[in-house]
N, C-alpha and C. Protein backbone atom coordinates (compact mmCIF):
# COMPACT_ATOMS: atom_id res chain seq x y z
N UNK A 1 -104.09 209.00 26.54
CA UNK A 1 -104.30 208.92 27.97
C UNK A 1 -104.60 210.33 28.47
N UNK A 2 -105.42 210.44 29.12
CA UNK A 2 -105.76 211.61 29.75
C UNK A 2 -105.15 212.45 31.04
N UNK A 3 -105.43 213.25 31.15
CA UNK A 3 -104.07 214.09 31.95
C UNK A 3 -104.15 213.63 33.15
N UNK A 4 -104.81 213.42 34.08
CA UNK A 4 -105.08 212.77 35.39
C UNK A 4 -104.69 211.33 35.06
N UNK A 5 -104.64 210.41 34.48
CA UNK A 5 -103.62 209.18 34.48
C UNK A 5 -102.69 209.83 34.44
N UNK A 6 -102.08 210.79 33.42
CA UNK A 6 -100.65 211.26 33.59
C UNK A 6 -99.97 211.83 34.94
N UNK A 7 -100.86 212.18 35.52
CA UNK A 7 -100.26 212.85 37.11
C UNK A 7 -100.41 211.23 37.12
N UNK A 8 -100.96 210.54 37.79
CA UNK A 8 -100.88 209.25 38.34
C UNK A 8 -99.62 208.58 38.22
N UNK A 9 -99.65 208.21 36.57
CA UNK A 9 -98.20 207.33 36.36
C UNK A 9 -97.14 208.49 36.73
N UNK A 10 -97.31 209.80 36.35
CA UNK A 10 -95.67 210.66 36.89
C UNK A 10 -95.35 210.33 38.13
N UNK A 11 -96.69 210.23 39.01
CA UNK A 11 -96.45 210.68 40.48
C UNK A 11 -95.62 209.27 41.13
N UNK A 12 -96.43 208.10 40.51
CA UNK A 12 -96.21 206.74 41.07
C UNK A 12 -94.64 206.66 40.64
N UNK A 13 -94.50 206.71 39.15
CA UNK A 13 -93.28 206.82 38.42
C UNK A 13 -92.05 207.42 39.10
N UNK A 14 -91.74 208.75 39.49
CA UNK A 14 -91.39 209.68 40.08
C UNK A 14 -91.13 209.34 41.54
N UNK A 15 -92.11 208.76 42.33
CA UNK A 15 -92.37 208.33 43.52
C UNK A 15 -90.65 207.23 43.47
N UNK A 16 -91.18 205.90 43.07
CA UNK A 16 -90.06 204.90 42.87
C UNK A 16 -88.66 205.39 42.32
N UNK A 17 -88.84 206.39 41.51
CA UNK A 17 -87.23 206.39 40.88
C UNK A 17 -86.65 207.56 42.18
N UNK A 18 -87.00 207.59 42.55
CA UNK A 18 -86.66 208.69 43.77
C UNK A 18 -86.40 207.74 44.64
N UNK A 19 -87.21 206.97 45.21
CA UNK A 19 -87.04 205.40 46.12
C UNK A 19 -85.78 204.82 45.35
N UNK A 20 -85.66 204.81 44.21
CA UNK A 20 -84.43 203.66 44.03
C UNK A 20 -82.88 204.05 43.79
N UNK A 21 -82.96 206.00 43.20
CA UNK A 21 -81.63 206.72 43.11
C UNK A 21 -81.52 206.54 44.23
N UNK A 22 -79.66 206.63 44.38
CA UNK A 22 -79.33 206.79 45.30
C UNK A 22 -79.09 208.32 45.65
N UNK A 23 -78.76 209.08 46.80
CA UNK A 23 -78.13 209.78 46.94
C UNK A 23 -79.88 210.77 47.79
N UNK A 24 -79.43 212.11 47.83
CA UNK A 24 -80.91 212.99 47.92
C UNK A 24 -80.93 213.71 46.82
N UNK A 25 -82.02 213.70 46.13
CA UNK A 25 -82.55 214.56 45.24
C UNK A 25 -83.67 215.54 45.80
N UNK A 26 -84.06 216.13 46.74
CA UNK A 26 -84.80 217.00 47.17
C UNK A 26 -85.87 216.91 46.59
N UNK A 27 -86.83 218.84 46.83
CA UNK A 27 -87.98 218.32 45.75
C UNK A 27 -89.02 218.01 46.95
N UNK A 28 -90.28 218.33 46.55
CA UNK A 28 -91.25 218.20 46.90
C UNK A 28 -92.29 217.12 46.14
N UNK A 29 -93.38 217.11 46.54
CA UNK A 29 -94.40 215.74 45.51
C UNK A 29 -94.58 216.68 44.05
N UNK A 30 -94.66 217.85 43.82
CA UNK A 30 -94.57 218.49 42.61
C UNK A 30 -93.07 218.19 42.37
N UNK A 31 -92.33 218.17 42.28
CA UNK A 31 -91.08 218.10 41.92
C UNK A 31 -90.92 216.49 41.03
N UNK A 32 -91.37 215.82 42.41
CA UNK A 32 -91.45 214.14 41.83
C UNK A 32 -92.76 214.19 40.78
N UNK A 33 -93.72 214.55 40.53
CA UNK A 33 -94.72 214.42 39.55
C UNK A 33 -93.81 214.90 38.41
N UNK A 34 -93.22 216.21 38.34
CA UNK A 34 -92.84 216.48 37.35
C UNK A 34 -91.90 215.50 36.46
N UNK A 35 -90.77 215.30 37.43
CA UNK A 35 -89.87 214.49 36.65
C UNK A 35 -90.48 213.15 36.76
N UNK A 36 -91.50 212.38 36.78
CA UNK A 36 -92.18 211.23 36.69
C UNK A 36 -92.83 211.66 34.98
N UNK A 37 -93.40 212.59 34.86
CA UNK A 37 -93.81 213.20 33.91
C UNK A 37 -92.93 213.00 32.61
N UNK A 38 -92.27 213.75 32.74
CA UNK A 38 -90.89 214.01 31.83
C UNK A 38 -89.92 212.67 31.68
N UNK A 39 -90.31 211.34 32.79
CA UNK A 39 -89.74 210.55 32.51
C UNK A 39 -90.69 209.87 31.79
N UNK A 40 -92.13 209.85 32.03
CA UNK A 40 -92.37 209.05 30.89
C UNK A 40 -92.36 209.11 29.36
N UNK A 41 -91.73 210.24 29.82
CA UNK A 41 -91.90 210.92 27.88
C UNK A 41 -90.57 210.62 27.53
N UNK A 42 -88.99 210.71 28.40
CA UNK A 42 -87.93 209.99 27.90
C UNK A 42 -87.98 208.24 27.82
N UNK A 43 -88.83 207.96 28.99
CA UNK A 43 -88.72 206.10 28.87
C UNK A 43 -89.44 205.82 27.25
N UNK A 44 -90.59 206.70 27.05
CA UNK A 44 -91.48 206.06 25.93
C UNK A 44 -90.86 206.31 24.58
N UNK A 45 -89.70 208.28 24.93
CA UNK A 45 -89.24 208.03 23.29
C UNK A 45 -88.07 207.00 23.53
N UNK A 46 -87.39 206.87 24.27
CA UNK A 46 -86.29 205.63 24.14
C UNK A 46 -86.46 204.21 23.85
N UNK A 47 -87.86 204.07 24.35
CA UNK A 47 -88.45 202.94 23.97
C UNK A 47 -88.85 202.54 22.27
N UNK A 48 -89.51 203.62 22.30
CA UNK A 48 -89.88 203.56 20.39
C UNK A 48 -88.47 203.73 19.60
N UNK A 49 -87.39 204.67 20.29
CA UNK A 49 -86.09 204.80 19.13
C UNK A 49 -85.74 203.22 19.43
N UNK A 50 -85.32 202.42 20.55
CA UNK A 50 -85.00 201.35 20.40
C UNK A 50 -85.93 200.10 20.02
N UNK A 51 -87.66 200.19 19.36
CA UNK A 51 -88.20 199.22 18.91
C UNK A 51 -88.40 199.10 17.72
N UNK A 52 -88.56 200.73 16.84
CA UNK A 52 -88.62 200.81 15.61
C UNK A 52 -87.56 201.62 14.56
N UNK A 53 -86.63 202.15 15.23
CA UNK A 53 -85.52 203.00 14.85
C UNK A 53 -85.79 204.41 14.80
N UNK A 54 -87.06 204.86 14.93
CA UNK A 54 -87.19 206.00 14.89
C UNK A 54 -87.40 207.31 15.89
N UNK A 55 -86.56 208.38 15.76
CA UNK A 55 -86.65 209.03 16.90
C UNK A 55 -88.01 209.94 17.21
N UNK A 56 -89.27 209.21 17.94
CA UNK A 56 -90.11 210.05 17.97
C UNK A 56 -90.81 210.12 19.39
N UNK A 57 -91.10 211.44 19.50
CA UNK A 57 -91.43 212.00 21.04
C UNK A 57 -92.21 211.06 21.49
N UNK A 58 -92.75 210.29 22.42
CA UNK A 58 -93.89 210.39 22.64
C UNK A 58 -93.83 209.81 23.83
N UNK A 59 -95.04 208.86 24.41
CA UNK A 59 -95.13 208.55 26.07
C UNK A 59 -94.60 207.63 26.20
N UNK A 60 -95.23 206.92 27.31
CA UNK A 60 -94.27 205.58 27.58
C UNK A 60 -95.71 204.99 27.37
N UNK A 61 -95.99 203.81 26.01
CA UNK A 61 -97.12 203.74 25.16
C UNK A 61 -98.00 203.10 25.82
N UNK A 62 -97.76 202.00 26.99
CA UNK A 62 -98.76 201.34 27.91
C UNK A 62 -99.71 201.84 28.68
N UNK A 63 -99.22 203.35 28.60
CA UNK A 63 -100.44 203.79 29.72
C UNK A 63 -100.22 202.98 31.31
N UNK A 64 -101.10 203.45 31.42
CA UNK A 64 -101.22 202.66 32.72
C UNK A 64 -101.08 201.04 33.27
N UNK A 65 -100.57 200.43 32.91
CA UNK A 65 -99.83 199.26 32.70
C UNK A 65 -98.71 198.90 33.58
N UNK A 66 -98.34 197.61 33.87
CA UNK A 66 -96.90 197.27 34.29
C UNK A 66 -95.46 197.70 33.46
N UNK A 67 -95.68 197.16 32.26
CA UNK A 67 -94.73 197.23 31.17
C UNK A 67 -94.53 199.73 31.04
N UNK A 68 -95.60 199.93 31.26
CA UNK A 68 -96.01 201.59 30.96
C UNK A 68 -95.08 202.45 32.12
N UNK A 69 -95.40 201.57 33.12
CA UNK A 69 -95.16 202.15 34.93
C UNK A 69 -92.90 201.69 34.49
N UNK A 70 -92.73 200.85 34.12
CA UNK A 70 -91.36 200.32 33.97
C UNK A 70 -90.82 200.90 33.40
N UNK A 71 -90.95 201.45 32.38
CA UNK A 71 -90.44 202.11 31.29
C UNK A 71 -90.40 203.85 31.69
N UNK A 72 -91.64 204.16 32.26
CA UNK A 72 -91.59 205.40 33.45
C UNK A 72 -90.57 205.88 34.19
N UNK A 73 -90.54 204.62 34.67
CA UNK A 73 -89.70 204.75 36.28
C UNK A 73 -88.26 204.63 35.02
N UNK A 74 -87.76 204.21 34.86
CA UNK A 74 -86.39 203.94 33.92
C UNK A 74 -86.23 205.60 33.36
N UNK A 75 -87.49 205.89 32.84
CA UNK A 75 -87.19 207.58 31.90
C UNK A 75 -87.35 208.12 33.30
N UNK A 76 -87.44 208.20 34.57
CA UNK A 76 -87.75 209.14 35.59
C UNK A 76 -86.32 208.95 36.14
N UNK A 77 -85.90 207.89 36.53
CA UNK A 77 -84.20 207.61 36.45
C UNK A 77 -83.62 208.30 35.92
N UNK A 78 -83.18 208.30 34.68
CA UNK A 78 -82.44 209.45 33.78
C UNK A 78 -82.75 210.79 33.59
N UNK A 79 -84.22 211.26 34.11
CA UNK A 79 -84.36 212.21 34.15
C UNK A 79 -84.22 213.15 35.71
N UNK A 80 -84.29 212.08 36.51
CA UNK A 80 -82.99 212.57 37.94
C UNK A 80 -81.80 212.81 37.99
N UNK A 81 -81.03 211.80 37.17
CA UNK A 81 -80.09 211.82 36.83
C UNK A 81 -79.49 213.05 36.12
N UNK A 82 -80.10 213.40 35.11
CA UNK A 82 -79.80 215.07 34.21
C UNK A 82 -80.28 215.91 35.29
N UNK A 83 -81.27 215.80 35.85
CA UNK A 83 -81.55 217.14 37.08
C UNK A 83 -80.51 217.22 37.50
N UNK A 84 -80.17 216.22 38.21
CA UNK A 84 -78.69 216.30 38.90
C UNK A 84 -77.03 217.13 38.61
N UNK A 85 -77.60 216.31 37.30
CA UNK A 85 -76.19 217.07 36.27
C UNK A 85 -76.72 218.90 36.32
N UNK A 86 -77.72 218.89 35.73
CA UNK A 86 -77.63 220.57 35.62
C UNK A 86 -77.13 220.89 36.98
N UNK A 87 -77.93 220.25 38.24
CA UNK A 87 -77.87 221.54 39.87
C UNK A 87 -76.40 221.54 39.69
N UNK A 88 -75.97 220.38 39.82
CA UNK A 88 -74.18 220.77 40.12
C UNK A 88 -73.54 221.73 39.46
N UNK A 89 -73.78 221.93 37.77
CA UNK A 89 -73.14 222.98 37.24
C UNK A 89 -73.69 223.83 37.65
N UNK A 90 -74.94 224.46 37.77
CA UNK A 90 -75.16 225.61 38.08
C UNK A 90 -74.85 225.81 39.89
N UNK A 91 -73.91 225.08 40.22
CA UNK A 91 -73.53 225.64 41.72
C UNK A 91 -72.38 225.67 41.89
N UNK A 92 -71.81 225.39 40.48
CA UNK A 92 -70.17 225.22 40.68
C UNK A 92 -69.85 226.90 39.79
């Protein structure tokens, strides 16, 4: 997939998991692209460790897809989620 779908699904990705955490996560539309980004790369390797057993990097494999965008938003979830975890330690 080419890098401009990838802003797309981060942004859309990123967009929703921000819509569905609770709480404020701050952050600007770069902020949400990024971790849309970075979530599709945790939804897609979590996806492959849990379809074939093996732990390997990669996207969230649909591309641009329903099933692609789901698996996104899920790795953009957890990857709010760890943002989260770091700010707090580093303010405590």
């Amino acid at each position: 997939m080419n890098i401009i779908a990838w802003i797309i699904l981060g942004l859309i990705a990123g967009a929703i998991a921000k819509a569905i955490y609770p709480g404020y996560q701050g952050g600007g539309i770069v902020a949400t692209m990024i971790l849309g980004i970075v979530g599709a790369f945790i939804g897609g390797t979590l996806f492959t460790l849990l379809r074939t057993g093996t732990l390997q990097i990669t996207s969230a494999g649909a591309g641009l897809s329903i099933p692609g965008l789901i698996v996104a938003i899920i790795g953009s979830v957890i990857a709010i989620y760890l943002w989260g975890l770091l700010q707090r330690r580093s303010r405590a």
